[in-house]
Protein backbone atom coordinates (compact mmCIF):
# COMPACT_ATOMS: atom_id res chain seq x y z
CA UNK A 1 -75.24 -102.41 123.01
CA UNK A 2 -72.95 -103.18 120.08
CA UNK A 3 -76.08 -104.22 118.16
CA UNK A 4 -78.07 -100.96 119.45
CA UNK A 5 -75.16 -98.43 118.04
CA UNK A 6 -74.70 -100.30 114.62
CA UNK A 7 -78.69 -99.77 114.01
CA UNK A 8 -78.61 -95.80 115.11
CA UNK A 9 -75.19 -95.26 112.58
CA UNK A 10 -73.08 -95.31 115.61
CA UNK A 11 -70.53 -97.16 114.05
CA UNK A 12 -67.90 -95.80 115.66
CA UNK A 13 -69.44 -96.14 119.48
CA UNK A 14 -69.76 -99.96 118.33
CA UNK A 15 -66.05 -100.42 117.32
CA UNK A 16 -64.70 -98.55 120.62
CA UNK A 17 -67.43 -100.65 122.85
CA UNK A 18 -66.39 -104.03 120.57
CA UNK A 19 -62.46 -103.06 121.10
CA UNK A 20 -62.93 -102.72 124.43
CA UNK A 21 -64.86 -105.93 125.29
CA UNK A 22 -62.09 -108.15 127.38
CA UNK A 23 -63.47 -111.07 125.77
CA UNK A 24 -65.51 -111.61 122.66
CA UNK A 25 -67.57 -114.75 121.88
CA UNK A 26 -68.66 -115.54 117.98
CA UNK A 27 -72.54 -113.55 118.59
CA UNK A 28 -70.48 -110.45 118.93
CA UNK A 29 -67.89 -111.07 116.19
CA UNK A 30 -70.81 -111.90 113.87
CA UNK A 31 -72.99 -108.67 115.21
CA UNK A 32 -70.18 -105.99 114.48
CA UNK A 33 -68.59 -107.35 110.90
CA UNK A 34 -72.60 -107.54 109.45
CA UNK A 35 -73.27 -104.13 111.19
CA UNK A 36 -70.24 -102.58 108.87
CA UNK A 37 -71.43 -105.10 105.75
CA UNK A 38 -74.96 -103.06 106.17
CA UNK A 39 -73.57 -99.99 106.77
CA UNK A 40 -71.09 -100.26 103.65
CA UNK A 41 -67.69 -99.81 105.34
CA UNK A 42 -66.35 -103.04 103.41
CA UNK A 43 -62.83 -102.86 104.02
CA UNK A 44 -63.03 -102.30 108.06
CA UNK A 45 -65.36 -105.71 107.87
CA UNK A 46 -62.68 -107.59 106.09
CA UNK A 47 -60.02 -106.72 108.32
CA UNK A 48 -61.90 -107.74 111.57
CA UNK A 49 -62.95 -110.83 109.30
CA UNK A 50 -59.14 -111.71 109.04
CA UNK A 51 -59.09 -110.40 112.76
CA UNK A 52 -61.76 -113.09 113.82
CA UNK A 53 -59.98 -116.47 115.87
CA UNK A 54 -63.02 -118.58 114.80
CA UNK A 55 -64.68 -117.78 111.45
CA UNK A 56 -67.72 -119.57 110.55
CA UNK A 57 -69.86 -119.69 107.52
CA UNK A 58 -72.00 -116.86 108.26
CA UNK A 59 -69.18 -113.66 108.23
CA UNK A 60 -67.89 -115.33 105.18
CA UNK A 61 -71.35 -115.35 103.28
CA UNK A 62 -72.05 -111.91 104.46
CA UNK A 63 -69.24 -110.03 103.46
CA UNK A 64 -69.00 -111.77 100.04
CA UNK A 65 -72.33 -111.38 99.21
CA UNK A 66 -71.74 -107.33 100.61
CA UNK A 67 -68.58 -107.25 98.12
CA UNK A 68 -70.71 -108.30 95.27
CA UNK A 69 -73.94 -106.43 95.91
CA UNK A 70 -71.59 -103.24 95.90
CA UNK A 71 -70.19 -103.67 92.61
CA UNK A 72 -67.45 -105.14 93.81
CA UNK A 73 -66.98 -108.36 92.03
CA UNK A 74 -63.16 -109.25 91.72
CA UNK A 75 -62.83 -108.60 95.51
CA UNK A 76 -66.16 -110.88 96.48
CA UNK A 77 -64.63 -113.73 94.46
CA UNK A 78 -60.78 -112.90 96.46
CA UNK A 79 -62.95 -113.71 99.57
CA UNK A 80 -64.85 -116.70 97.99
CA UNK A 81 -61.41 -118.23 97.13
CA UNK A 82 -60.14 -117.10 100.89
CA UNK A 83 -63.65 -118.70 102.14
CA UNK A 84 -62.77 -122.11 100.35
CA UNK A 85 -58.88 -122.42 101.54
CA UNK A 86 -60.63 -121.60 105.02
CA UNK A 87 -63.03 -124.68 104.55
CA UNK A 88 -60.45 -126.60 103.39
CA UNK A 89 -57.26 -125.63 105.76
CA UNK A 90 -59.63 -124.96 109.15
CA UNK A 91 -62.37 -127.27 108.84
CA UNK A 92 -61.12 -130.21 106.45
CA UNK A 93 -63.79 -129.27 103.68
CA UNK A 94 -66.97 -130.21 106.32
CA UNK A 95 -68.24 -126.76 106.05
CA UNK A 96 -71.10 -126.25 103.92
CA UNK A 97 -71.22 -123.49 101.88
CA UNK A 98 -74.60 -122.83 101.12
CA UNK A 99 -76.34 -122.12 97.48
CA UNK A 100 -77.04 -118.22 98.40
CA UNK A 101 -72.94 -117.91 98.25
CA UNK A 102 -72.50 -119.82 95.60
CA UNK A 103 -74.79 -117.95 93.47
CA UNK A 104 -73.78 -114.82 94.50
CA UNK A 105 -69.63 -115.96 93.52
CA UNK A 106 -71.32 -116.72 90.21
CA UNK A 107 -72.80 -113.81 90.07
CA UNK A 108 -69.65 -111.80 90.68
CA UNK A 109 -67.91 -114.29 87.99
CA UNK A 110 -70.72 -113.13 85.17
CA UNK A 111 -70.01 -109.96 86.00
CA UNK A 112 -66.26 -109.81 86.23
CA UNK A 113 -66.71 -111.96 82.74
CA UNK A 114 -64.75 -115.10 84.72
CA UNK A 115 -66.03 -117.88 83.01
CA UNK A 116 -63.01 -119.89 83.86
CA UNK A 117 -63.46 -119.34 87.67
CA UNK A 118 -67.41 -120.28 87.32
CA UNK A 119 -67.00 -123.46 85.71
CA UNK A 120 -64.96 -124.72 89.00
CA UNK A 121 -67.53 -123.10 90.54
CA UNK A 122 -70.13 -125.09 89.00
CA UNK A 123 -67.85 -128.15 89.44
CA UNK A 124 -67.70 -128.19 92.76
CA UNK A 125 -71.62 -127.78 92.76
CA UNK A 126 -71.46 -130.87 90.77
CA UNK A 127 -69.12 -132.90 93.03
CA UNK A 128 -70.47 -131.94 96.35
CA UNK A 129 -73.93 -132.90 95.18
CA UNK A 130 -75.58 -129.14 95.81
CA UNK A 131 -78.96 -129.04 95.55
CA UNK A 132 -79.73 -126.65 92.13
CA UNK A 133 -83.12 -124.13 92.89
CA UNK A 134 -84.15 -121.81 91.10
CA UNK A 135 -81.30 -119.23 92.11
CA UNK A 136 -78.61 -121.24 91.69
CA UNK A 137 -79.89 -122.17 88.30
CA UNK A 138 -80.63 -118.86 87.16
CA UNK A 139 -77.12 -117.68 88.49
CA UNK A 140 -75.68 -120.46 86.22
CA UNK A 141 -77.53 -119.74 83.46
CA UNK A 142 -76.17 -115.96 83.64
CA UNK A 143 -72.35 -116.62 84.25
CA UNK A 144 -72.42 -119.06 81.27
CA UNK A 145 -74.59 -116.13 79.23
CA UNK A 146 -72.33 -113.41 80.02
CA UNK A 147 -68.93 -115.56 79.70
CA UNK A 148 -70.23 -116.28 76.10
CA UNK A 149 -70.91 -119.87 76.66
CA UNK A 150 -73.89 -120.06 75.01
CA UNK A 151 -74.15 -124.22 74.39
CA UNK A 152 -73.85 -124.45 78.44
CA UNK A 153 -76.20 -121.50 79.18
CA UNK A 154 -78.80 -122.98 77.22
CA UNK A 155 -78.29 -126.67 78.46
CA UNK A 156 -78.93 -125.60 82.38
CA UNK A 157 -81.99 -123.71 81.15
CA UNK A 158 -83.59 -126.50 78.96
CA UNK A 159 -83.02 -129.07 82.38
CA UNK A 160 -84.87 -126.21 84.74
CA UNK A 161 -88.79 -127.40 85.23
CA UNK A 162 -89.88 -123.77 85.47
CA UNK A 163 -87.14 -121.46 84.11
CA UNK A 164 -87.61 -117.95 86.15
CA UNK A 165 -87.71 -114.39 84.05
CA UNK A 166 -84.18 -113.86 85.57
CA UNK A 167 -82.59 -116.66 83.63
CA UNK A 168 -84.71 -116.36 80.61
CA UNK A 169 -83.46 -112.94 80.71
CA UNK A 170 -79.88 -113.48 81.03
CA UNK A 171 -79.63 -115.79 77.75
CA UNK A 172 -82.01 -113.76 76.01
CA UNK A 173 -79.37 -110.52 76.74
CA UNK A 174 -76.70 -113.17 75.96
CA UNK A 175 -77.90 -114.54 72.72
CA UNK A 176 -78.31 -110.74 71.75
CA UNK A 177 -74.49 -110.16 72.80
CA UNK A 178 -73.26 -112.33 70.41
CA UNK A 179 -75.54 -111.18 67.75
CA UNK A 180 -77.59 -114.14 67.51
CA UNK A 181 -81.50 -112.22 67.77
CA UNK A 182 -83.01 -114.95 65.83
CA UNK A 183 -82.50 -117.58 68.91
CA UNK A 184 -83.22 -114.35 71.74
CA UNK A 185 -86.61 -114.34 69.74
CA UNK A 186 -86.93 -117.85 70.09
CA UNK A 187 -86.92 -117.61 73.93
CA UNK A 188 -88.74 -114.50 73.87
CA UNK A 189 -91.68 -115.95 71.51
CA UNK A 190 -92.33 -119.18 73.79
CA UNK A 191 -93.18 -117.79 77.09
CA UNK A 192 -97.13 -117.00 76.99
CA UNK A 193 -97.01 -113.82 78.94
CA UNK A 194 -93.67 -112.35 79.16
CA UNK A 195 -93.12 -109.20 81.82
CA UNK A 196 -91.44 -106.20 81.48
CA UNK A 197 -87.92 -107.47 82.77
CA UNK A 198 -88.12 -109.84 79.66
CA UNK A 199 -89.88 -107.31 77.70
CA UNK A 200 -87.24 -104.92 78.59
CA UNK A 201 -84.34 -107.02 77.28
CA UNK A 202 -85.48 -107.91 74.35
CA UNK A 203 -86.13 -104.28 73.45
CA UNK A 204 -82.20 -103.76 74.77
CA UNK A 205 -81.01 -106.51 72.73
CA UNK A 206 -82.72 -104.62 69.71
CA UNK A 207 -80.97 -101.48 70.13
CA UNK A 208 -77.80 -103.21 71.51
CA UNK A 209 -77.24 -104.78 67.57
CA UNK A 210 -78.44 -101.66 65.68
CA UNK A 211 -81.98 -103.07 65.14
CA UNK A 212 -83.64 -99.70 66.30
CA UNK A 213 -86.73 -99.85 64.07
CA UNK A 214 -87.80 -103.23 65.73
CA UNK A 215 -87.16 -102.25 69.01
CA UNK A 216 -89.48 -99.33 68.77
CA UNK A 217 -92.08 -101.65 67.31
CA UNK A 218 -91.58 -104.02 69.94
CA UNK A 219 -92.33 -101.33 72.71
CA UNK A 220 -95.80 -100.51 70.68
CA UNK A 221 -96.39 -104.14 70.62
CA UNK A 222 -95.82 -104.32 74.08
CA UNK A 223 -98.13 -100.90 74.83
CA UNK A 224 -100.79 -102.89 73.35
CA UNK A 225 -100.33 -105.76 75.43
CA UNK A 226 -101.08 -103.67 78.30
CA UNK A 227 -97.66 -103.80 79.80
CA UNK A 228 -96.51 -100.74 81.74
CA UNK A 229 -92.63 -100.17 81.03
CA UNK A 230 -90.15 -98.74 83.83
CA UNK A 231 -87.06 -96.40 83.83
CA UNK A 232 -85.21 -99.46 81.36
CA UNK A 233 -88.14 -99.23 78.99
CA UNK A 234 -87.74 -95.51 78.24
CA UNK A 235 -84.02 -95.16 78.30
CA UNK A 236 -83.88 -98.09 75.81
CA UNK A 237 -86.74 -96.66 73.83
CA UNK A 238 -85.55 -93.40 73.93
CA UNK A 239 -81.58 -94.72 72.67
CA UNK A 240 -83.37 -96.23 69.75
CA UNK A 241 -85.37 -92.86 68.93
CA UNK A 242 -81.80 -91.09 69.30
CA UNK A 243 -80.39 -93.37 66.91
CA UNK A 244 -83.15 -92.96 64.29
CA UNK A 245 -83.65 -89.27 64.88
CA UNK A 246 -87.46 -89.95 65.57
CA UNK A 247 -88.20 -86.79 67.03
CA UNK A 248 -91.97 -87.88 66.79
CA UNK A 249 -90.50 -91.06 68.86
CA UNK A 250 -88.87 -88.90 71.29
CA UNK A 251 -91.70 -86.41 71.76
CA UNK A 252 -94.16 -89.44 72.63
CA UNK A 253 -91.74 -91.37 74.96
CA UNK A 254 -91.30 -87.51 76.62
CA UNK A 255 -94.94 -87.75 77.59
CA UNK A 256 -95.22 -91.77 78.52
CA UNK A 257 -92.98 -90.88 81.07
CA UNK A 258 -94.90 -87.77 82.23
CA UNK A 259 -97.45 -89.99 82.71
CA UNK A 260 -95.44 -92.70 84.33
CA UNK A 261 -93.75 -89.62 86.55
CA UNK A 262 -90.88 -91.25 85.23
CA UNK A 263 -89.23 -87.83 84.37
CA UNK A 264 -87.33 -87.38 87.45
CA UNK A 265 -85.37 -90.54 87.34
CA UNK A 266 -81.48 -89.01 85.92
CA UNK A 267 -81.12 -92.31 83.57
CA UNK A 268 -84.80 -91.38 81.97
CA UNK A 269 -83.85 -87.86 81.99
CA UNK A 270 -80.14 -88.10 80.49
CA UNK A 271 -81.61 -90.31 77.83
CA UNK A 272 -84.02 -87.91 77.18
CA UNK A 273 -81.88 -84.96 76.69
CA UNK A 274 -79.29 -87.00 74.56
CA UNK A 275 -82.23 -87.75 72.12
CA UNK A 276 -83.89 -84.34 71.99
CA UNK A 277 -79.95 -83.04 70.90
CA UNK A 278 -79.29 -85.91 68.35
CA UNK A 279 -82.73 -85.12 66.73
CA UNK A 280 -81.68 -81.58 66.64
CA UNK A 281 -84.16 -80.00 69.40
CA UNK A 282 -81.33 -78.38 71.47
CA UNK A 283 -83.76 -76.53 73.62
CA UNK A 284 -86.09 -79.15 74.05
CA UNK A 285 -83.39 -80.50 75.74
CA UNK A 286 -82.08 -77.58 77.92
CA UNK A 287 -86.28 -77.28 79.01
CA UNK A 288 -86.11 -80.81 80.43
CA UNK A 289 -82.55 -80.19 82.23
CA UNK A 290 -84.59 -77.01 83.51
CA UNK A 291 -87.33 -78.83 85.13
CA UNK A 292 -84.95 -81.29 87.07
CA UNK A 293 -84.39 -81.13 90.63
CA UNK A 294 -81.28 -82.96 90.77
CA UNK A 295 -78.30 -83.70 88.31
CA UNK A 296 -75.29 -85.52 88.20
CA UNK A 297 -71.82 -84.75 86.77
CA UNK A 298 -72.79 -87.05 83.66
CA UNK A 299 -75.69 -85.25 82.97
CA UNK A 300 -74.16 -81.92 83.70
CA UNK A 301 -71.57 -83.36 81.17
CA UNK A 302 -73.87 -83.69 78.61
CA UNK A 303 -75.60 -80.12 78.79
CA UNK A 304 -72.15 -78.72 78.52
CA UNK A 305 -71.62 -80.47 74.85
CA UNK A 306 -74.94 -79.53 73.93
CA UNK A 307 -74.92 -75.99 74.50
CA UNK A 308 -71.95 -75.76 72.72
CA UNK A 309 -73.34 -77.44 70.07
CA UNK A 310 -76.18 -74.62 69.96
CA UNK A 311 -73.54 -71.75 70.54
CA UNK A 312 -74.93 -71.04 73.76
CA UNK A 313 -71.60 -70.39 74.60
CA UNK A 314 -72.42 -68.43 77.87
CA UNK A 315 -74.70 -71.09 79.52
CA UNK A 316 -71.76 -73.54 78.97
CA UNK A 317 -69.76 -71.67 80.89
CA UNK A 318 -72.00 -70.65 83.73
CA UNK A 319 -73.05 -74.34 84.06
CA UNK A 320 -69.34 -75.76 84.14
CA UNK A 321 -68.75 -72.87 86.88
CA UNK A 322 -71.56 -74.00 88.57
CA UNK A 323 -70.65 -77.42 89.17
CA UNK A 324 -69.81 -78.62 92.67
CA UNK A 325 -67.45 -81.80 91.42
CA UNK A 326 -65.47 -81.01 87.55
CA UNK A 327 -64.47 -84.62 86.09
CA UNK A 328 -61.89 -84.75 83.32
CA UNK A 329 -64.81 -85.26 81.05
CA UNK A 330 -66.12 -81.81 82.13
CA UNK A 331 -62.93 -80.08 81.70
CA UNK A 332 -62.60 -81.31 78.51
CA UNK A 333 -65.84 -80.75 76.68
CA UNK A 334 -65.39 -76.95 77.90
CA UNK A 335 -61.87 -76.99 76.01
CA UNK A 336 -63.32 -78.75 73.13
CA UNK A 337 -66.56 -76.74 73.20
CA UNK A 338 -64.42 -73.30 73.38
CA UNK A 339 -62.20 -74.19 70.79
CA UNK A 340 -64.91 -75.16 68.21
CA UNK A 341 -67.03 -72.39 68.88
CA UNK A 342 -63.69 -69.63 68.03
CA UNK A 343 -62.61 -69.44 71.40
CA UNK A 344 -59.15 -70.76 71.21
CA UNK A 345 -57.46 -68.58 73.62
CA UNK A 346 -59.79 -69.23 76.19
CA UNK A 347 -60.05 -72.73 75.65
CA UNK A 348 -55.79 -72.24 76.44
CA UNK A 349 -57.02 -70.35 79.45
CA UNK A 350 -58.91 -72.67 80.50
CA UNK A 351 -56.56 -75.70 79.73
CA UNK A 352 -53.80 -73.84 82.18
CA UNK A 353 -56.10 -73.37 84.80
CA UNK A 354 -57.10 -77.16 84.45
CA UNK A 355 -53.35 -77.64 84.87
CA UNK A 356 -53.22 -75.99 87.66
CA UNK A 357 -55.91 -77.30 89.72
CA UNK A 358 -56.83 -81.32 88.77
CA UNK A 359 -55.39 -83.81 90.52
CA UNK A 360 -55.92 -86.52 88.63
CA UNK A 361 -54.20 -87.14 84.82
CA UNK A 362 -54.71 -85.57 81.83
CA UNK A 363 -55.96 -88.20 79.30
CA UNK A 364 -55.44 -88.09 74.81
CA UNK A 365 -58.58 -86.30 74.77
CA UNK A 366 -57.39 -82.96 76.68
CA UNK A 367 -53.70 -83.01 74.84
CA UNK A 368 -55.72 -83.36 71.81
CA UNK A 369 -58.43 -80.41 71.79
CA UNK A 370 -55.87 -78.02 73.25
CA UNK A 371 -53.46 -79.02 70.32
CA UNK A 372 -56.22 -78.47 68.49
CA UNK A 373 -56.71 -75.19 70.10
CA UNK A 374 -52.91 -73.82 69.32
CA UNK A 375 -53.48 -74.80 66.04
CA UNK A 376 -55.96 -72.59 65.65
CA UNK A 377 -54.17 -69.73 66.44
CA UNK A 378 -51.15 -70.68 64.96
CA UNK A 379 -49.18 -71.21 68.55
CA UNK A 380 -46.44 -73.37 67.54
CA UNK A 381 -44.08 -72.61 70.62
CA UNK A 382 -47.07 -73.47 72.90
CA UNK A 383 -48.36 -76.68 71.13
CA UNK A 384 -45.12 -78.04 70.97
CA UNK A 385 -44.74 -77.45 75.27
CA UNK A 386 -48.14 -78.96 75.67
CA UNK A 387 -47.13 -81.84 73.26
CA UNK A 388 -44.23 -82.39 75.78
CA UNK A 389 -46.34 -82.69 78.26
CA UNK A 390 -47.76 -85.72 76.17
CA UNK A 391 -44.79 -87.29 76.09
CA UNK A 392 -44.56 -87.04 79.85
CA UNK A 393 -47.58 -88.75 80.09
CA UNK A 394 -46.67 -91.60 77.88
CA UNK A 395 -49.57 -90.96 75.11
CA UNK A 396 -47.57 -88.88 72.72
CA UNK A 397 -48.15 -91.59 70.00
CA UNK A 398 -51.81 -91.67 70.61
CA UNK A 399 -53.29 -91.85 66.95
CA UNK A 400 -56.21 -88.96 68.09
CA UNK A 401 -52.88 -86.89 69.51
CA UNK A 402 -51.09 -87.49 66.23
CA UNK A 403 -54.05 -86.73 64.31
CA UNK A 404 -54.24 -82.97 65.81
CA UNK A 405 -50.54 -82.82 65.81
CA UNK A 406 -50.88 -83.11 61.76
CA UNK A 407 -53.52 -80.45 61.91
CA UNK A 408 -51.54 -77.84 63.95
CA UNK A 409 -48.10 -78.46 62.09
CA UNK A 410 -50.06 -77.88 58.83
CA UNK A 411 -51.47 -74.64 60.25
CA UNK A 412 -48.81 -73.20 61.66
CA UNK A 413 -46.76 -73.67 58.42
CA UNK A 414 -44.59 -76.84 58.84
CA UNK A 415 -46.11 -79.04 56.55
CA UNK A 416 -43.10 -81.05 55.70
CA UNK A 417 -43.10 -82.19 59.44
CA UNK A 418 -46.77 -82.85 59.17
CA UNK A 419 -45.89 -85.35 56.09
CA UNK A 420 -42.80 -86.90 58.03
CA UNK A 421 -45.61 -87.63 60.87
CA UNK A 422 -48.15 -88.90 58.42
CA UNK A 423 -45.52 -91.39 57.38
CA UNK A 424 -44.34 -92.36 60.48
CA UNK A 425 -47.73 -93.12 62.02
CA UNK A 426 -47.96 -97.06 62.15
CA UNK A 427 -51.43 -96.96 61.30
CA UNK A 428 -53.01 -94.53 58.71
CA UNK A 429 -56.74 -94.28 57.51
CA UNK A 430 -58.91 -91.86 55.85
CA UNK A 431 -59.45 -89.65 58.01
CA UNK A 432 -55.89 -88.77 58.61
CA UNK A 433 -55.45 -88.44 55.03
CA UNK A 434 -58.51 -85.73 55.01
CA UNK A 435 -56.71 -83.59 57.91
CA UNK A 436 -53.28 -83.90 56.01
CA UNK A 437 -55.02 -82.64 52.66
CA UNK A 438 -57.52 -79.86 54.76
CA UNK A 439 -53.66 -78.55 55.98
CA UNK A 440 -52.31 -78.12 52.21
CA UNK A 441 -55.39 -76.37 51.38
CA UNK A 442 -55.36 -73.96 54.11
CA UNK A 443 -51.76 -73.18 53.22
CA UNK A 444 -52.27 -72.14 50.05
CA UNK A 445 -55.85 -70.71 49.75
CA UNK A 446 -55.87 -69.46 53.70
CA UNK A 447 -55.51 -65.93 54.63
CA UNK A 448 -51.24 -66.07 56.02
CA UNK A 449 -51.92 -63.78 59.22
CA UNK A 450 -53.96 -66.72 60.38
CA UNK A 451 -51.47 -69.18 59.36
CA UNK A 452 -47.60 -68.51 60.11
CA UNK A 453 -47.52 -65.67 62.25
CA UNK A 454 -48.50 -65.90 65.83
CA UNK A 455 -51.80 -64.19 66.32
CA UNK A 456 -51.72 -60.58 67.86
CA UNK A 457 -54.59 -61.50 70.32
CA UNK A 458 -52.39 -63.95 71.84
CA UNK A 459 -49.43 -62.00 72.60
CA UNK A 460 -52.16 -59.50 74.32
CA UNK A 461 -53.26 -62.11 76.48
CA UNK A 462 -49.69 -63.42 77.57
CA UNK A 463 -48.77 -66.03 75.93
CA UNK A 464 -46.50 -66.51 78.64
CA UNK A 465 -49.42 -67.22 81.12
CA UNK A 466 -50.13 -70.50 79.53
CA UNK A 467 -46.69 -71.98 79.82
CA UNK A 468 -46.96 -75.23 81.75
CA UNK A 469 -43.61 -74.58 84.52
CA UNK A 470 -41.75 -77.67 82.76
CA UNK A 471 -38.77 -78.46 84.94
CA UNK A 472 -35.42 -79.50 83.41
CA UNK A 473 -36.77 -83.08 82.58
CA UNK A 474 -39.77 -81.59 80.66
CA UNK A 475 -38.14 -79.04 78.98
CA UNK A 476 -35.60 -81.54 78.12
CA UNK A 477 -38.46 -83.91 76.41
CA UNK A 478 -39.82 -80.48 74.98
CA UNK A 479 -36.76 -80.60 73.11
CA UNK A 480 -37.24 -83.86 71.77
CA UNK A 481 -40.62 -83.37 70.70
CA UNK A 482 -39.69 -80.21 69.17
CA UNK A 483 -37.09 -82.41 66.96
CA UNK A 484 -39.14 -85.62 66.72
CA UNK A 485 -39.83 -85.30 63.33
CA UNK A 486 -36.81 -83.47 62.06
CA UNK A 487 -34.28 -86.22 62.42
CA UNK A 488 -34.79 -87.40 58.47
CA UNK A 489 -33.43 -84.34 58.18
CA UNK A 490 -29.56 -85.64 58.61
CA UNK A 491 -30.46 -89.27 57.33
């Protein structure tokens, strides 16, 4: 019965008939914690794990290898470590973990990047005289690859009789990590008939270290072979068309994957509407986000930006109110999108009702482009509350924060406080130095009613309706903020 419910979905039935049982045997413990492995609900698995008065080698497997298979690696390798003192402390170390675990922990180590924790791993392989297949080997190959131990990657792949695509993969991808293409190419150049996973990493690796123009080449080369690519093929390809601005690239990737019926696949189709914006087809782009049946907040991210970036100003907006789950990305590309399109005050608008509404934190990027936004309306009562609210947050000495805080005290006429910032930044470049020098200019040469004075449009609108309700703590900080850079002043 408990067996029945956890295939139907009844997962709850199972628990209340599994509660109820008056006394459970091991067949039942091991039914119900793999039911709720399969079915996902991790964390109600590992407490009945901890629950369980006779664990055995099977639960243990299951729920690490359910941990890591989720994307979970840090907590599959907490339970591998639980799994050994359990060996150790329960059954004096005459358990015997099998190779599928141990590959799996390695594969959590590679990708948790815990190259420490993987050569114990492959220690203990070592001392209890583990027999190495192909898995195992591959897995070792891949935590020593991704932990940047290239000498020891290489060495377990030179002693495997038939090394699988998996592990040539893995030091092909790590080889290319640490910038080393000449020895990926190596790998790449002796197997006789290579298939698309390899195929598809070395045209990754390509486009992972700037080499764009060979990575396109290598997907002709690989056209001719007669190799049909995948979703991995095209998004690289089409990342390497987006750097060059191949729009020709672009356009003939767009129909390889029409004729793969690859189109509807969101990592194809994001790619493809990044590349047709950076090659400067804007509506190319919105044509493809058209035709797709399904989106997701990324995607619906990255139309945002680029109809902003075509002043389609309206479609922005209707496709940010249209979205069923706003991130803080979304949010903030409408604020940023407003504001650089001459739509300060309702990028303000906007950046109170965000206030208002998230529950989740306000990162440098939103203090930044609504800075930026009082700036350009010459707000300095209302950047300096918002800059409070920066300080609040502990990222008031951000260098993008401080960069837009130069910008809007140059705008709204307090240069001197700009240059006391400047100096006091610890870390200047260039770019800060053309912000500082674009504020002098627009002091002199600009037109003053869009400089000093507080815009008339934004006392219409109620300035007052953007305050932020600071209590006596933040208005208190507002204070400081409001004097940060004065206090040379009486020095």
């Amino acid at each position: 019965m408990i067996e029945g419910y956890m295939k139907w979905g009844k997962i709850n039935n199972s628990l209340d008939l599994f509660r109820s049982m008056p006394s459970k045997n091991e067949f039942s413990w091991n039914v119900v914690i793999l039911g709720l492995v399969k079915a996902e609900e991790l964390s109600v698995a590992r407490r009945l794990l901890h629950e369980m008065p006779s664990k055995n080698e099977k639960v243990w497997n299951g729920l690490i290898h359910g941990y890591a298979k989720r994307g979970f690696p840090g907590m599959a390798l907490c339970l591998f470590k639980e799994c050994i003192n359990w060996d150790f402390n329960e059954m004096g170390g005459a358990s015997h973990i099998d190779s599928f675990v141990l590959a799996t922990a390695l594969g959590a180590c590679a990708d948790a990047r815990g190259l420490d924790l993987g050569k114990q791993i492959h220690a203990r392989i070592i001392v209890d005289e583990v027999e190495v297949d192909s898995v195992l080997a591959s897995s070792l190959v891949n935590m020593y690859g991704k932990g940047g131990d290239l000498d020891s990657a290489s060495y377990i792949l030179s002693r495997m009789q038939n090394p699988d695509n998996f592990s040539l993969s893995a030091l092909i991808s790590a080889y290319s990590n640490c910038g080393r293409m000449d020895d990926a190419r190596k790998i790449f150049n002796i197997i006789t008939d290579p298939c698309i996973v390899l195929w598809n990493s070395m045209i990754a690796a390509h486009v992972a270290c700037d080499k764009v123009s060979e990575a396109l080449l290598l997907f002709e080369e690989m056209h001719r072979e007669g190799v049909i690519g995948d979703s991995s093929t095209l998004s690289s390809v089409l990342n390497a068309s987006a750097s060059a601005h191949g729009v020709k690239n672009c356009l003939q990737v767009h129909a390889y994957g029409s004729k793969l019926g690859l189109l509807d696949d969101l990592i194809v189709a994001s790619a493809l509407i990044d590349t047709y914006a950076k090659c400067g087809c804007p509506n190319e782009a919105a044509k493809v986000f058209n035709e797709l049946k399904i989106h997701d907040t990324v995607l619906l991210n990255s139309m945002i930006t680029i109809y902003f970036n075509c002043n389609r100003i309206e479609d922005a907006r209707r496709l940010f109110e249209s979205m069923p789950c706003k991130s803080l990305i979304s949010w903030n590309s409408m604020i940023i999108g407003l504001n650089q399109n001459g739509c300060p005050v309702e990028a303000l608008d906007l950046f109170y009702r965000m206030n208002r509404m998230m529950d989740f934190r306000m990162d440098k990027f939103s203090f930044s482009s609504v800075i930026s936004a009082c700036a350009s309306i010459a707000s300095f009562e209302l950047g300096e509350q918002i800059f409070a609210r920066a300080v609040i947050a502990g990222i008031d000495c951000d260098q993008i924060i401080s960069t837009s805080l130069i910008d809007f005290y140059c705008k709204c006429g307090f240069v001197t406080d700009a240059r006391k910032l400047f100096d006091q930044m610890m870390k200047s470049d260039e770019q800060l130095e053309k912000y500082y020098e674009i504020g002098i200019v627009i002091m002199v040469h600009g037109d003053e009613k869009d400089l000093v004075l507080l815009p008339t449009v934004a006392r219409t609108q109620n300035e007052e309706g953007f305050l932020l309700g600071l209590n006596q703590d933040e208005k208190a900080l507002q204070i400081t903020s409001n004097n940060r850079y004065s206090m040379a002043k009486s020095s």
